[in-house]
Protein backbone atom coordinates (compact mmCIF):
# COMPACT_ATOMS: atom_id res chain seq x y z
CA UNK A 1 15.07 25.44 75.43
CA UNK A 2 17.77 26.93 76.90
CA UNK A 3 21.01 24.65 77.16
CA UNK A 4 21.91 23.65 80.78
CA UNK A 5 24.71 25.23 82.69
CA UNK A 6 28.74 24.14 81.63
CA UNK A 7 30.20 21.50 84.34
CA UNK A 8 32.13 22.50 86.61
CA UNK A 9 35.49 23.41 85.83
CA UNK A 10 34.45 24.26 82.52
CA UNK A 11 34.00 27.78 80.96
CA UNK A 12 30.66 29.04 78.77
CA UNK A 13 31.02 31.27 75.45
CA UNK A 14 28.58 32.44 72.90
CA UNK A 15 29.54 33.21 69.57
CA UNK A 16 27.27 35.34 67.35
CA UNK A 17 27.61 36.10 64.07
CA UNK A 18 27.69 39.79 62.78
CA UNK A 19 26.32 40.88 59.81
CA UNK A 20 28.80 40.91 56.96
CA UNK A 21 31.15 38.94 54.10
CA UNK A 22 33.50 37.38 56.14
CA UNK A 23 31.92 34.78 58.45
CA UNK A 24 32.69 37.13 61.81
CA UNK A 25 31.77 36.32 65.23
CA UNK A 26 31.64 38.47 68.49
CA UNK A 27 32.63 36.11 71.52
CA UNK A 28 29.99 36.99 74.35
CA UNK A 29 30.23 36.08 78.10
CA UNK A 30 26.72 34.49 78.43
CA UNK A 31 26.00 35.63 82.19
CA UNK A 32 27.23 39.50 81.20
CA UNK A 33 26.78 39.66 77.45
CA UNK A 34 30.71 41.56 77.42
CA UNK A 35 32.80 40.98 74.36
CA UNK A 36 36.00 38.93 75.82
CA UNK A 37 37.08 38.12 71.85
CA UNK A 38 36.64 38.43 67.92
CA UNK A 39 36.82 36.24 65.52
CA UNK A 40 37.38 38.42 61.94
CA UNK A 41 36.41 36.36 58.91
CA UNK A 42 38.04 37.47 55.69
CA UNK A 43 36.77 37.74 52.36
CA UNK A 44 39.44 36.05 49.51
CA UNK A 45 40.26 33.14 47.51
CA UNK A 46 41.53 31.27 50.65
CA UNK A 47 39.02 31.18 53.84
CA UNK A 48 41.20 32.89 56.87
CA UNK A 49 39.94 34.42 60.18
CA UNK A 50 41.74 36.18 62.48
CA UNK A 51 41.00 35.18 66.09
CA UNK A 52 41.31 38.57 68.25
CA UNK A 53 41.25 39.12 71.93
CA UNK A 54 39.85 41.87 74.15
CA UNK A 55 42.74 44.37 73.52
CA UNK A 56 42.32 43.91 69.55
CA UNK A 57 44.81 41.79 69.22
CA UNK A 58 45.33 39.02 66.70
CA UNK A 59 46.14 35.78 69.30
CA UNK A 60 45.44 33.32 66.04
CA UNK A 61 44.83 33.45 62.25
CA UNK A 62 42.86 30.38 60.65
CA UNK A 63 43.76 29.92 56.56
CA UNK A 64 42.21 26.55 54.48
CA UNK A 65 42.44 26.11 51.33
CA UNK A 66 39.81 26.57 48.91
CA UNK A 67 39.41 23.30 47.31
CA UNK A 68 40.82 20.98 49.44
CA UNK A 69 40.03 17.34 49.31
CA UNK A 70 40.23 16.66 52.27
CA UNK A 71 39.47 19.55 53.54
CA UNK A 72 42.38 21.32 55.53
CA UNK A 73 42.93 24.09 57.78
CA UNK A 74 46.05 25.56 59.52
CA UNK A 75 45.79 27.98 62.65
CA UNK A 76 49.27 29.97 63.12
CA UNK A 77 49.93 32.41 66.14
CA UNK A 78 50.70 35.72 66.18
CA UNK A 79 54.06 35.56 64.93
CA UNK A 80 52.72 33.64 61.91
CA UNK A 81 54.26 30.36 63.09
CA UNK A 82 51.83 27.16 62.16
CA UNK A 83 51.03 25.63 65.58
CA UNK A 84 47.91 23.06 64.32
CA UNK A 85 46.69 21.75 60.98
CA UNK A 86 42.95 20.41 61.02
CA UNK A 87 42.29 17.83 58.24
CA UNK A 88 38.93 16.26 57.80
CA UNK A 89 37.73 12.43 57.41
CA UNK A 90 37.78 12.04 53.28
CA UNK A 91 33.85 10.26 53.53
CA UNK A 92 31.97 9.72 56.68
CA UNK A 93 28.17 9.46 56.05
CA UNK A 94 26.51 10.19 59.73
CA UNK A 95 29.53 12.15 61.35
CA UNK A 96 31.90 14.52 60.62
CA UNK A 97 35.53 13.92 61.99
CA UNK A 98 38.12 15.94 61.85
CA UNK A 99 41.78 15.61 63.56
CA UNK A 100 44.10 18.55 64.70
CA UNK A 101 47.66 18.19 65.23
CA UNK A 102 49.64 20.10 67.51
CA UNK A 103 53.50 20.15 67.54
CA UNK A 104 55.12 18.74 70.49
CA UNK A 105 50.93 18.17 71.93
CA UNK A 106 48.41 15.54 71.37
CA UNK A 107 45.86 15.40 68.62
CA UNK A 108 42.83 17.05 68.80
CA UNK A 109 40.46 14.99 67.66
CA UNK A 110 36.92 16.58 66.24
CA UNK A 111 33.28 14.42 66.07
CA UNK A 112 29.95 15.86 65.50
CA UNK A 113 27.06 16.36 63.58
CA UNK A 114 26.36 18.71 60.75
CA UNK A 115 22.70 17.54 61.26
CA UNK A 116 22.86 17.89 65.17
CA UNK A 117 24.80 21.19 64.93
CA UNK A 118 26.82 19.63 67.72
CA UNK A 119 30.74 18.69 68.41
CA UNK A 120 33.08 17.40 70.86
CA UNK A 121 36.50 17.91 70.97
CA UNK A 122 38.65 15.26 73.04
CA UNK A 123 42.69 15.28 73.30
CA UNK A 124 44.10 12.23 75.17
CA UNK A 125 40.60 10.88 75.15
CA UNK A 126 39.78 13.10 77.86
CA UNK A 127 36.21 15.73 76.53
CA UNK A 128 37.74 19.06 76.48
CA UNK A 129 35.49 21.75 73.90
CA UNK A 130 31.57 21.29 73.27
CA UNK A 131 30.13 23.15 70.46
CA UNK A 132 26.94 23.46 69.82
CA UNK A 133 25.15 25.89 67.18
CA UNK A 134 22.02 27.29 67.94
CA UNK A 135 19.00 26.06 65.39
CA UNK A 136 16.37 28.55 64.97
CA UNK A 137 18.06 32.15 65.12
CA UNK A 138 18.51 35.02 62.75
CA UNK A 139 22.22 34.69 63.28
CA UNK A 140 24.02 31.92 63.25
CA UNK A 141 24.73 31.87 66.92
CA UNK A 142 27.33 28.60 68.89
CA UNK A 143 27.65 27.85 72.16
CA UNK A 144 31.31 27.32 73.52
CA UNK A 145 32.18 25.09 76.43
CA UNK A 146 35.93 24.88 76.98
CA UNK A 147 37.35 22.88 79.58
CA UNK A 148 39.80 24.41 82.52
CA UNK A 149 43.56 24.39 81.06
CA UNK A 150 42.59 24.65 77.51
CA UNK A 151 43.37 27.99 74.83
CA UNK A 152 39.92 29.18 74.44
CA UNK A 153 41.19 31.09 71.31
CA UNK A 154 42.66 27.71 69.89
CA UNK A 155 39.05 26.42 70.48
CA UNK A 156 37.14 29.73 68.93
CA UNK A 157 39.88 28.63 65.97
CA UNK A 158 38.82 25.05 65.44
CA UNK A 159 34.90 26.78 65.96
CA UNK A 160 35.92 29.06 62.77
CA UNK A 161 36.95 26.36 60.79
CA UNK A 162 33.93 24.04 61.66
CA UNK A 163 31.53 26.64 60.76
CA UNK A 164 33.60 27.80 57.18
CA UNK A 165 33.15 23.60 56.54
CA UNK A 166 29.64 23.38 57.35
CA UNK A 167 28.68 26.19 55.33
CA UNK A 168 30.83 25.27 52.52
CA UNK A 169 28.77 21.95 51.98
């Protein structure tokens, strides 16, 4: 069942996962099927992605730590400067919730479902990123909704991270 269109003012993504070691998405345009970004898992000690866009071009790298309790992820720029740090909820038994902060921004703030395969992002309390992974597919496939005004590579970011925790547990 396919998943109904974005709202309006919103824009749709797909993310599918390539074959390989590091946890790599291509970012599709659903109505075309182009590649607008990249998201370049790495293999290591440390989970890291680099978040690429169309040109190549690394826009944001993800790094966690590889035993963290809670688990913790920072996203730095291109420059290398840390602009968010995710941390998750120590013990939640039916959701997952994470929180994001930004410098000089408001908290992200993460709930979903590791069962449902589905998340919301709000900042402000206003809904702003809706991920949803696809169930039954050979790759691990998400859907991306990201709200007019926000960084869609900040959001393909906190994706990264989501899906590096999920698979993890």
């Amino acid at each position: 069942m396919p998943l109904p269109p974005p709202p309006a003012g919103w824009s749709r993504y797909v993310l599918k996962s390539t074959f390989g070691m590091g946890r790599d998405f291509a970012v599709l345009h659903p109505d075309t099927g182009d590649q607008s970004w990249f998201v370049d898992g790495k293999v290591g000690m440390r989970p890291k992605a680099d978040v690429k866009d169309r040109d190549g071009e690394v826009v944001y790298t993800v790094t966690g730590k590889m035993f963290g309790i809670p688990k913790q992820m920072t996203i730095a720029d291109a420059d290398g400067t840390e602009i968010a740090a995710l941390r998750a909820k120590m013990f939640s038994p039916v959701k997952d919730r994470m929180s994001m902060q930004v410098p000089g921004g408001e908290p992200w703030s993460l709930e979903g479902s590791f069962i449902e395969k589905d998340y919301a992002v709000t900042v402000g309390g206003r809904h702003v990123v809706q991920i949803t992974q696809k169930w039954v597919t050979i790759r691990d496939a998400y859907t991306l909704d990201v709200a007019d005004g926000v960084d869609v590579g900040l959001a393909l970011a906190v994706v990264w991270a989501i899906d590096r925790w999920v698979e993890r547990d």
